[in-house]
PDB file of N, CA and C in Angstrom:
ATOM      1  N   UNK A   1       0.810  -1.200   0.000  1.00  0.00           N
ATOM      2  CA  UNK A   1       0.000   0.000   0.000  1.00  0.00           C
ATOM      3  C   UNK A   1       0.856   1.267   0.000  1.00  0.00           C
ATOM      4  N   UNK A   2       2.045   1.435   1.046  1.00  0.00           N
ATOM      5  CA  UNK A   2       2.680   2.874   1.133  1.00  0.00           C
ATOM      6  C   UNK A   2       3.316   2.722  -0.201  1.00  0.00           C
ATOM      7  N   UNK A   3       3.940   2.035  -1.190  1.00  0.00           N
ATOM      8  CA  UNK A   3       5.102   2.026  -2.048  1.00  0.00           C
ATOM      9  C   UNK A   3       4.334   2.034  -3.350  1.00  0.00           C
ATOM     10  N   UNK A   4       4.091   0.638  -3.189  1.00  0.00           N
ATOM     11  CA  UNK A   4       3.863   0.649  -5.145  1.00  0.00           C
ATOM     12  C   UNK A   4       2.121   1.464  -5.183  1.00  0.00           C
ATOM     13  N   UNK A   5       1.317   1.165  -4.143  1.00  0.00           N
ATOM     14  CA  UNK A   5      -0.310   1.830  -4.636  1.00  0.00           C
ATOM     15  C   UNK A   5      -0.077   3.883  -4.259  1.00  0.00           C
ATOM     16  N   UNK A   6       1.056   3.713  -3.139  1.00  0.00           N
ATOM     17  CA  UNK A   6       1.549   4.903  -3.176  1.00  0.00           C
ATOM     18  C   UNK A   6       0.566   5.459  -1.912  1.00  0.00           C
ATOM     19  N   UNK A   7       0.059   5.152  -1.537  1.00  0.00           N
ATOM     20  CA  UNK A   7      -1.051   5.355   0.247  1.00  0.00           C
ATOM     21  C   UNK A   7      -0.370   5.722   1.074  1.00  0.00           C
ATOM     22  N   UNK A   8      -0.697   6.935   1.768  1.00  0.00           N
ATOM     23  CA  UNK A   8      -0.012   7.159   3.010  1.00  0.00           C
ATOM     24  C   UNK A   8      -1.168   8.338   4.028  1.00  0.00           C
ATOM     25  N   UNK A   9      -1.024   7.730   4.797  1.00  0.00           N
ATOM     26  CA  UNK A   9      -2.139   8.696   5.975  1.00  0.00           C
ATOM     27  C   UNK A   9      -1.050  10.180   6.066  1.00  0.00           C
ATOM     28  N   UNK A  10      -1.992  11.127   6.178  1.00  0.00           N
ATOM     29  CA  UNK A  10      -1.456  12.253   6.556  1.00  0.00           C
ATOM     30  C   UNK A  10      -1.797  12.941   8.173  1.00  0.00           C
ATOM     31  N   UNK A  11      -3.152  12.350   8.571  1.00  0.00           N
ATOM     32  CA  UNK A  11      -3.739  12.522   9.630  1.00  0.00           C
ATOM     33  C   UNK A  11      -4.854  11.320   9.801  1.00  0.00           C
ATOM     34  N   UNK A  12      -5.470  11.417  10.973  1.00  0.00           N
ATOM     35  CA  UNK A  12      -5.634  10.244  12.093  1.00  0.00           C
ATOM     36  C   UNK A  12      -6.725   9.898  10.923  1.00  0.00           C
ATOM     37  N   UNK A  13      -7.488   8.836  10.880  1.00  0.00           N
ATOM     38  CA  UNK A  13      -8.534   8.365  10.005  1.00  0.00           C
ATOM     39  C   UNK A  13      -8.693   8.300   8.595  1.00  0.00           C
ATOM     40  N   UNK A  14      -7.239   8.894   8.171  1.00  0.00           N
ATOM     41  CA  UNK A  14      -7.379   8.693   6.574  1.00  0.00           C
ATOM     42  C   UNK A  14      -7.916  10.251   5.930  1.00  0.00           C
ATOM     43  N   UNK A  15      -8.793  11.135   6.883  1.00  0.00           N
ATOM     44  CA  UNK A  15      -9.037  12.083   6.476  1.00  0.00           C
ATOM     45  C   UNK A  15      -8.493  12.739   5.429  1.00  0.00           C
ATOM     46  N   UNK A  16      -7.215  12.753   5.321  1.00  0.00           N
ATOM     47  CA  UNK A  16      -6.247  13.619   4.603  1.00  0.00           C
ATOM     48  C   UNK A  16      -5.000  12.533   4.465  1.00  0.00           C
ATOM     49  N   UNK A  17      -4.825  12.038   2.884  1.00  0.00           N
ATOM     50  CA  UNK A  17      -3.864  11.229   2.899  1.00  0.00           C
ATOM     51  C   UNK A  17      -2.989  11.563   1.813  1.00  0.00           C
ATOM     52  N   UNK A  18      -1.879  10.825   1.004  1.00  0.00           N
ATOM     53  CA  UNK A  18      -1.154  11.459  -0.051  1.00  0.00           C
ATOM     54  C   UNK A  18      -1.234  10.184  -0.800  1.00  0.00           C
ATOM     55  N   UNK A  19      -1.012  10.371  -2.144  1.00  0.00           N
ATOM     56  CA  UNK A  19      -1.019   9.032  -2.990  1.00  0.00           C
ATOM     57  C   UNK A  19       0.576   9.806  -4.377  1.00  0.00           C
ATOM     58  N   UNK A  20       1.365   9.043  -3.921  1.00  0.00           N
ATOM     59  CA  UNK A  20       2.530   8.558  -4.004  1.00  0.00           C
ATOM     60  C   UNK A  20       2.808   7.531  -4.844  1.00  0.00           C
ATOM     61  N   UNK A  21       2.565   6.458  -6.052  1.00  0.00           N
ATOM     62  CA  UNK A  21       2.796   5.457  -6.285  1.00  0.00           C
ATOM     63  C   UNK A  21       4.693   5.557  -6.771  1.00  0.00           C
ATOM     64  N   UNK A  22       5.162   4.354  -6.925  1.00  0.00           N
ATOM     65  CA  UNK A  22       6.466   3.799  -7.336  1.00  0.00           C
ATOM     66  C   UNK A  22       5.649   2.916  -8.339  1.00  0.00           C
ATOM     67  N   UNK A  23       6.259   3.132  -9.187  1.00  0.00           N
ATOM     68  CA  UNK A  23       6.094   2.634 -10.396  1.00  0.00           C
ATOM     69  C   UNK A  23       7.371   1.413 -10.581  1.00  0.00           C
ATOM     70  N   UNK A  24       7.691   0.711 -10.697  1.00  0.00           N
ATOM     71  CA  UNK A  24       8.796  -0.430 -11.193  1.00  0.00           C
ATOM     72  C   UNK A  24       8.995  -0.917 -12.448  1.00  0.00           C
ATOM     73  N   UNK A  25       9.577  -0.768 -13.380  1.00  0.00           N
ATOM     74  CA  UNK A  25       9.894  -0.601 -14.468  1.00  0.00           C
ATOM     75  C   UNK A  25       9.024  -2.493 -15.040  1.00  0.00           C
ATOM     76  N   UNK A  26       9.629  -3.494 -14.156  1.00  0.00           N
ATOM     77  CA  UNK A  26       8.654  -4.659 -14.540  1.00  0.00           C
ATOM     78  C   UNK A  26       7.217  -4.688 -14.211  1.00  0.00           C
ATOM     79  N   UNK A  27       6.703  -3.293 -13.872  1.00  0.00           N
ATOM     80  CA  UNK A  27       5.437  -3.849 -13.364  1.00  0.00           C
ATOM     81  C   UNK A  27       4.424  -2.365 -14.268  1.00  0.00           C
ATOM     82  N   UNK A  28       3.500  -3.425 -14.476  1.00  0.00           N
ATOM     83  CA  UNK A  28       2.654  -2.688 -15.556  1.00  0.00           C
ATOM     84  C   UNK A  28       1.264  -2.111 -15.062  1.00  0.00           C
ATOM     85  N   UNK A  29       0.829  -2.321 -13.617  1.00  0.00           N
ATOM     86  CA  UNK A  29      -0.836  -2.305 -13.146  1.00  0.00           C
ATOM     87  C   UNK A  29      -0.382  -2.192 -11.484  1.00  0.00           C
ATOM     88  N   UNK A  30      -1.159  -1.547 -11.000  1.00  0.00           N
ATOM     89  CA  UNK A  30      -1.452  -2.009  -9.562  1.00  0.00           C
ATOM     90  C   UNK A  30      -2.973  -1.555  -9.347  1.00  0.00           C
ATOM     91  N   UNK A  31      -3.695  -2.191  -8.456  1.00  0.00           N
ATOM     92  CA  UNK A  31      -4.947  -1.590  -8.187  1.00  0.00           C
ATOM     93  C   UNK A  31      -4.713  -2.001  -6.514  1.00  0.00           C
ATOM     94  N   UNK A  32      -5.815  -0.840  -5.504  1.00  0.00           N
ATOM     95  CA  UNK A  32      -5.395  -0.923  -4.322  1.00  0.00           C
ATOM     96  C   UNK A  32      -6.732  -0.177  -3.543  1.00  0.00           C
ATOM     97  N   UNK A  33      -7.205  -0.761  -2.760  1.00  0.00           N
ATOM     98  CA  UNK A  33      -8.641  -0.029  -1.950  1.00  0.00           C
ATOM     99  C   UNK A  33      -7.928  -0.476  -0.238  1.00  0.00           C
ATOM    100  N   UNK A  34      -8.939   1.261   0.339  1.00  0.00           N
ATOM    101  CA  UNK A  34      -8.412   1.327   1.418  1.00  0.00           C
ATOM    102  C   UNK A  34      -9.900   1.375   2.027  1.00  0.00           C
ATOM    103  N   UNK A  35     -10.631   0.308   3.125  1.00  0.00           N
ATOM    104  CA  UNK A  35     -11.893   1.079   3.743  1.00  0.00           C
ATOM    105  C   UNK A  35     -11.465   1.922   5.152  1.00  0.00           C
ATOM    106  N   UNK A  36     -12.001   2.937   5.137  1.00  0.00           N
ATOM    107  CA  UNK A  36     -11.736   4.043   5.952  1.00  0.00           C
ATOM    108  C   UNK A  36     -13.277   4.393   6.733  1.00  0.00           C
ATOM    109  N   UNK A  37     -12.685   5.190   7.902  1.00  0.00           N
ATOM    110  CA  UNK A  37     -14.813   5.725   8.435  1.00  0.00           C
ATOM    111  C   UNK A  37     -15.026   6.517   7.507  1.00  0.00           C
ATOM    112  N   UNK A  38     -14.213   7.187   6.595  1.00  0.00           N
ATOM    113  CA  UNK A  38     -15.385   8.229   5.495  1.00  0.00           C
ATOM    114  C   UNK A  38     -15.655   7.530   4.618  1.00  0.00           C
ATOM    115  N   UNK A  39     -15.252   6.255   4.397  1.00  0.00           N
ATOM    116  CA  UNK A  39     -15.506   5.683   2.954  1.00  0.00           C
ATOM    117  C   UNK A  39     -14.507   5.010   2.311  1.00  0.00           C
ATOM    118  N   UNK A  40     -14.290   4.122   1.153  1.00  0.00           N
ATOM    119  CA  UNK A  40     -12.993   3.665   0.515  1.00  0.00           C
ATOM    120  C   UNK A  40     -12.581   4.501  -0.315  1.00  0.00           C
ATOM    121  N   UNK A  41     -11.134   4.390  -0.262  1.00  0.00           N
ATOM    122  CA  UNK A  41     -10.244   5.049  -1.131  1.00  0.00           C
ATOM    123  C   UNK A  41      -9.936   3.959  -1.974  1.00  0.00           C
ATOM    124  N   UNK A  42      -9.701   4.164  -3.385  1.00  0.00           N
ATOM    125  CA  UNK A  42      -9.485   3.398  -4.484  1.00  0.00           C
ATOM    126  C   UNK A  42      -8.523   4.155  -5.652  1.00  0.00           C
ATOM    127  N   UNK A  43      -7.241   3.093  -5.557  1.00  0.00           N
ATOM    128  CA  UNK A  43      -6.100   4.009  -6.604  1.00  0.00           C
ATOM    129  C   UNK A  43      -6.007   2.873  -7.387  1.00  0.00           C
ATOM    130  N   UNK A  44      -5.691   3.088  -8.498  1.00  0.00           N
ATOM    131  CA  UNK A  44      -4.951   2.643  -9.980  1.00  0.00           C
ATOM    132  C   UNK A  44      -4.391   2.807 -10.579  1.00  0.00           C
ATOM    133  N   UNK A  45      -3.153   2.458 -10.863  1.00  0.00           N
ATOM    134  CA  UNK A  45      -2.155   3.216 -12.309  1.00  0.00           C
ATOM    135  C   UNK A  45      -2.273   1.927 -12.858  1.00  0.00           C
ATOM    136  N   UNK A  46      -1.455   2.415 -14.461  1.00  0.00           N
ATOM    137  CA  UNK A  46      -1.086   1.301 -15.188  1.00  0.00           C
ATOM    138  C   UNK A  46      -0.661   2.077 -15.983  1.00  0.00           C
ATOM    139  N   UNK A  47       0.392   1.360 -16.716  1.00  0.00           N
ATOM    140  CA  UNK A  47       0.784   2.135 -17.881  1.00  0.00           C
ATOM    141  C   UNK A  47       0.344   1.409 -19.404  1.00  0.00           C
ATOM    142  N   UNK A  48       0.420   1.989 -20.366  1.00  0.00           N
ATOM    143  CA  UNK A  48       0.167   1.641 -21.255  1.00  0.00           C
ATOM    144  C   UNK A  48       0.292   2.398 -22.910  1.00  0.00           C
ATOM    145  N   UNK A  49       0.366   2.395 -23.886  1.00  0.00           N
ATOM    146  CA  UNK A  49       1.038   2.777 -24.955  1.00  0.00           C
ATOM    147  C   UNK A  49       2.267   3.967 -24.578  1.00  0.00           C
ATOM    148  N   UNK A  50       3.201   3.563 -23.755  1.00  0.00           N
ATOM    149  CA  UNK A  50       3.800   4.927 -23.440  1.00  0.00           C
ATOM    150  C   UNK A  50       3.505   5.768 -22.365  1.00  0.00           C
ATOM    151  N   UNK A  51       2.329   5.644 -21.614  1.00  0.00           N
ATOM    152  CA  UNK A  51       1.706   6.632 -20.836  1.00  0.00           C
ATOM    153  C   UNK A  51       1.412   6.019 -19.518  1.00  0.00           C
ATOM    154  N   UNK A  52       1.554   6.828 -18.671  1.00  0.00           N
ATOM    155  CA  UNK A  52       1.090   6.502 -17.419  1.00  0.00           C
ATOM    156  C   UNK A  52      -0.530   7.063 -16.763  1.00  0.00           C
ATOM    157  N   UNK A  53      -0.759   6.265 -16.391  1.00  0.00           N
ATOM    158  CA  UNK A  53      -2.178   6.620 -15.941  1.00  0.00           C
ATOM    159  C   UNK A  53      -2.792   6.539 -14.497  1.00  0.00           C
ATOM    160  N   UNK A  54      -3.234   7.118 -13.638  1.00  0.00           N
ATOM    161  CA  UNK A  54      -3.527   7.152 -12.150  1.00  0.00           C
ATOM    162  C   UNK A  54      -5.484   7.340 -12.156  1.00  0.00           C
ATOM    163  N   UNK A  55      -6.131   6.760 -11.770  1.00  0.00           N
ATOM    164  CA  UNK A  55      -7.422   6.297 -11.415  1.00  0.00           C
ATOM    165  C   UNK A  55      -7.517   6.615 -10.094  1.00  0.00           C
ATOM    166  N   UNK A  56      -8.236   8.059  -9.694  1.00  0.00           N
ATOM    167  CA  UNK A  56      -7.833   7.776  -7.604  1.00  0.00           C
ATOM    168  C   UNK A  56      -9.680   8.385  -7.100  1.00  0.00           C
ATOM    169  N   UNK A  57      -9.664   7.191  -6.442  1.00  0.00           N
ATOM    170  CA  UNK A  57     -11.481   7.831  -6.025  1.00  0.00           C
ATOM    171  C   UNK A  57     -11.183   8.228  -4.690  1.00  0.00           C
ATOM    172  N   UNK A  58     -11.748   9.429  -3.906  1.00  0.00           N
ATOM    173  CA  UNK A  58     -11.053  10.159  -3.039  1.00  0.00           C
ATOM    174  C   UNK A  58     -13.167   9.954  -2.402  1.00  0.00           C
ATOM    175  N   UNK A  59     -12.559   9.260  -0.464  1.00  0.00           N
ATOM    176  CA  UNK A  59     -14.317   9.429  -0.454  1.00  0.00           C
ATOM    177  C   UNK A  59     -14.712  11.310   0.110  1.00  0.00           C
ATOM    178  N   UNK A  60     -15.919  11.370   0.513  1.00  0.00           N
ATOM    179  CA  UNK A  60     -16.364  12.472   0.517  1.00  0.00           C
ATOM    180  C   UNK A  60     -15.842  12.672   2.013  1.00  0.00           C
ATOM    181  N   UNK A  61     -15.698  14.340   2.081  1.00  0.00           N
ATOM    182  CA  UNK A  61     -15.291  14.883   2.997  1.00  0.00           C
ATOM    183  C   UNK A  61     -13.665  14.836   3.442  1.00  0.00           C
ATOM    184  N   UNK A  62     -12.930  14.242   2.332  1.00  0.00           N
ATOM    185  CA  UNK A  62     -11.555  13.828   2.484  1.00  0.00           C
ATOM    186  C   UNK A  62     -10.571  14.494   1.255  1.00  0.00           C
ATOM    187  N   UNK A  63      -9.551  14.954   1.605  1.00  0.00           N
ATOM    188  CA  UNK A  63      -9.036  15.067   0.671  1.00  0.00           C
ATOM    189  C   UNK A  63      -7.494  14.348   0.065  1.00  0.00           C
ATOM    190  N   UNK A  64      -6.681  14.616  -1.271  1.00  0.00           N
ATOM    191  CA  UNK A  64      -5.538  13.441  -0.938  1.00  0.00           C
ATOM    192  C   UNK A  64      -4.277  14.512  -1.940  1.00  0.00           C
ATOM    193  N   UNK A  65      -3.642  14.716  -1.393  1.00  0.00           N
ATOM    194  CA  UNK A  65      -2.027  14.927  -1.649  1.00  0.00           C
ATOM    195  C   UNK A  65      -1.624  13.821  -3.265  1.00  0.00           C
ATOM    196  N   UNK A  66      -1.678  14.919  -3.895  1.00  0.00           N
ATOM    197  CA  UNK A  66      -1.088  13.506  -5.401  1.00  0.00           C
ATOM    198  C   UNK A  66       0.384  13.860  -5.883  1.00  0.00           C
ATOM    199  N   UNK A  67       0.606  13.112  -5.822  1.00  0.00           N
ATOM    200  CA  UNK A  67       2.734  13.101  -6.756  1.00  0.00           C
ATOM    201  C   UNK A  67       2.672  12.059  -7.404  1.00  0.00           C
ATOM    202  N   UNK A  68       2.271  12.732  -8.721  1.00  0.00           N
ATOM    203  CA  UNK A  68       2.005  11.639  -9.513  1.00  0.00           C
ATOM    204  C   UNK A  68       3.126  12.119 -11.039  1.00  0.00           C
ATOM    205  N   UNK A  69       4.289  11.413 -11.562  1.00  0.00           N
ATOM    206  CA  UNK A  69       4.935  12.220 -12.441  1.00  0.00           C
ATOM    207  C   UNK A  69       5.520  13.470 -11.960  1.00  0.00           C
ATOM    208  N   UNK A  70       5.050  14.930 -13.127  1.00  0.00           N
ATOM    209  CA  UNK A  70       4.864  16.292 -13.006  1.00  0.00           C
ATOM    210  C   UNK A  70       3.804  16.824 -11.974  1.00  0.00           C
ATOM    211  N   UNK A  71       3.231  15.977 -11.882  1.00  0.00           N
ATOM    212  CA  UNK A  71       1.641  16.083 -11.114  1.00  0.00           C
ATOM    213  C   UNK A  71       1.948  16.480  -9.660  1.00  0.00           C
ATOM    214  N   UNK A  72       1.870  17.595  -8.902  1.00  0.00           N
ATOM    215  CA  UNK A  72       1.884  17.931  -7.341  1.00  0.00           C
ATOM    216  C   UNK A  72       0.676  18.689  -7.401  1.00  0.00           C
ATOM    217  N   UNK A  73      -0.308  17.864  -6.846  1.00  0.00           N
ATOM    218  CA  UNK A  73      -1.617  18.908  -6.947  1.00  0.00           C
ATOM    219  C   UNK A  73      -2.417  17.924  -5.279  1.00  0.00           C
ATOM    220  N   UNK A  74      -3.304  19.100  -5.038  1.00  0.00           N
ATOM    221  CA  UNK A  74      -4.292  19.092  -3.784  1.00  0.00           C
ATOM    222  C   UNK A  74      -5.714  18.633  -4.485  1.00  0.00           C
ATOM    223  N   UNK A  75      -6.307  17.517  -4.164  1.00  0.00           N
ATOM    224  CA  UNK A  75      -7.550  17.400  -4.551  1.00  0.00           C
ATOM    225  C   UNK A  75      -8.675  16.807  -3.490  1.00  0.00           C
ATOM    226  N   UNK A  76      -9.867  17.031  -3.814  1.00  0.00           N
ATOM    227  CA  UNK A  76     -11.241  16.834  -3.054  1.00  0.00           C
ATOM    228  C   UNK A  76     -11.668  15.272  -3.365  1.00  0.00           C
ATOM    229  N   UNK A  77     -13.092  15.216  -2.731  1.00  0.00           N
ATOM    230  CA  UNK A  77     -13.590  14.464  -2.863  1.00  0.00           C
ATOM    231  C   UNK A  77     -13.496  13.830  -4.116  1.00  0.00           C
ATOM    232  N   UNK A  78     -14.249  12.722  -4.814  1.00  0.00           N
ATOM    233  CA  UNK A  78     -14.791  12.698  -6.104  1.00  0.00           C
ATOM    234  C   UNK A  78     -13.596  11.359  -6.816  1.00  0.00           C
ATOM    235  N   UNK A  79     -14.336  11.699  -8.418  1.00  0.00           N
ATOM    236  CA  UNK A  79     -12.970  10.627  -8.465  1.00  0.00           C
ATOM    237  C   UNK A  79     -11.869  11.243  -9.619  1.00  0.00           C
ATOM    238  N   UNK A  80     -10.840  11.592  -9.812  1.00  0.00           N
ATOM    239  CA  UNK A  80      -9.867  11.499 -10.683  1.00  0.00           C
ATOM    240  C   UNK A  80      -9.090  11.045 -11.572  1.00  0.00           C
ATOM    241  N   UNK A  81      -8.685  11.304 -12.630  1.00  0.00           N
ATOM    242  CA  UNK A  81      -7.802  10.809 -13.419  1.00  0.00           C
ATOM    243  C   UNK A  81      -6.679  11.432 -13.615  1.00  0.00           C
ATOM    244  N   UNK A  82      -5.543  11.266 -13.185  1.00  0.00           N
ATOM    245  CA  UNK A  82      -4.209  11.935 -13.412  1.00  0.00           C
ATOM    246  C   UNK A  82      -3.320  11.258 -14.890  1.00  0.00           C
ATOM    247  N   UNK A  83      -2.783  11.644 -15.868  1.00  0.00           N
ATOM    248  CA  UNK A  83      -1.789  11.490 -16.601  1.00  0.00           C
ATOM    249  C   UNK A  83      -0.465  12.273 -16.473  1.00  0.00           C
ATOM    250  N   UNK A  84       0.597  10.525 -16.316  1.00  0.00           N
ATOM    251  CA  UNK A  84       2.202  11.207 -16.468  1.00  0.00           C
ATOM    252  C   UNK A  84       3.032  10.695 -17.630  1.00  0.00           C
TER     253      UNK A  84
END
């Protein structure tokens, strides 16, 4: 969860977490769900023709820290798609 799905609590309950993945040059997919009291968190990358791709469902009332690539951004609830 902390490394390759990239999960990390920032504060007590998941409220506020960061998503971080490591990517490994042999590895092509990870998928990764977290149940939390606000709800599950659900990340995905994979790469594919060249591209990297991040899938992150963030539950409500929470928000998540992304370093994804170029990508340093603050996001809400809802669900996302990041490209690196």
């Amino acid at each position: 969860y902390a490394y390759i799905a990239g999960l990390r609590p920032l504060s007590d309950g998941w409220r506020s977490f960061c998503i971080a993945p490591q990517m490994p040059d042999q590895l092509q997919s990870c998928q990764a769900s977290l149940d939390t009291v606000y709800g599950k968190i659900c990340v995905r990358w994979f790469k594919r023709y060249g591209r990297k791709v991040l899938h992150l469902d963030v539950p409500f009332g929470c928000n998540a820290e992304v370093h994804f690539g170029e990508v340093k951004e603050r996001v809400g609830s809802g669900f996302h798609v990041f490209y690196g």
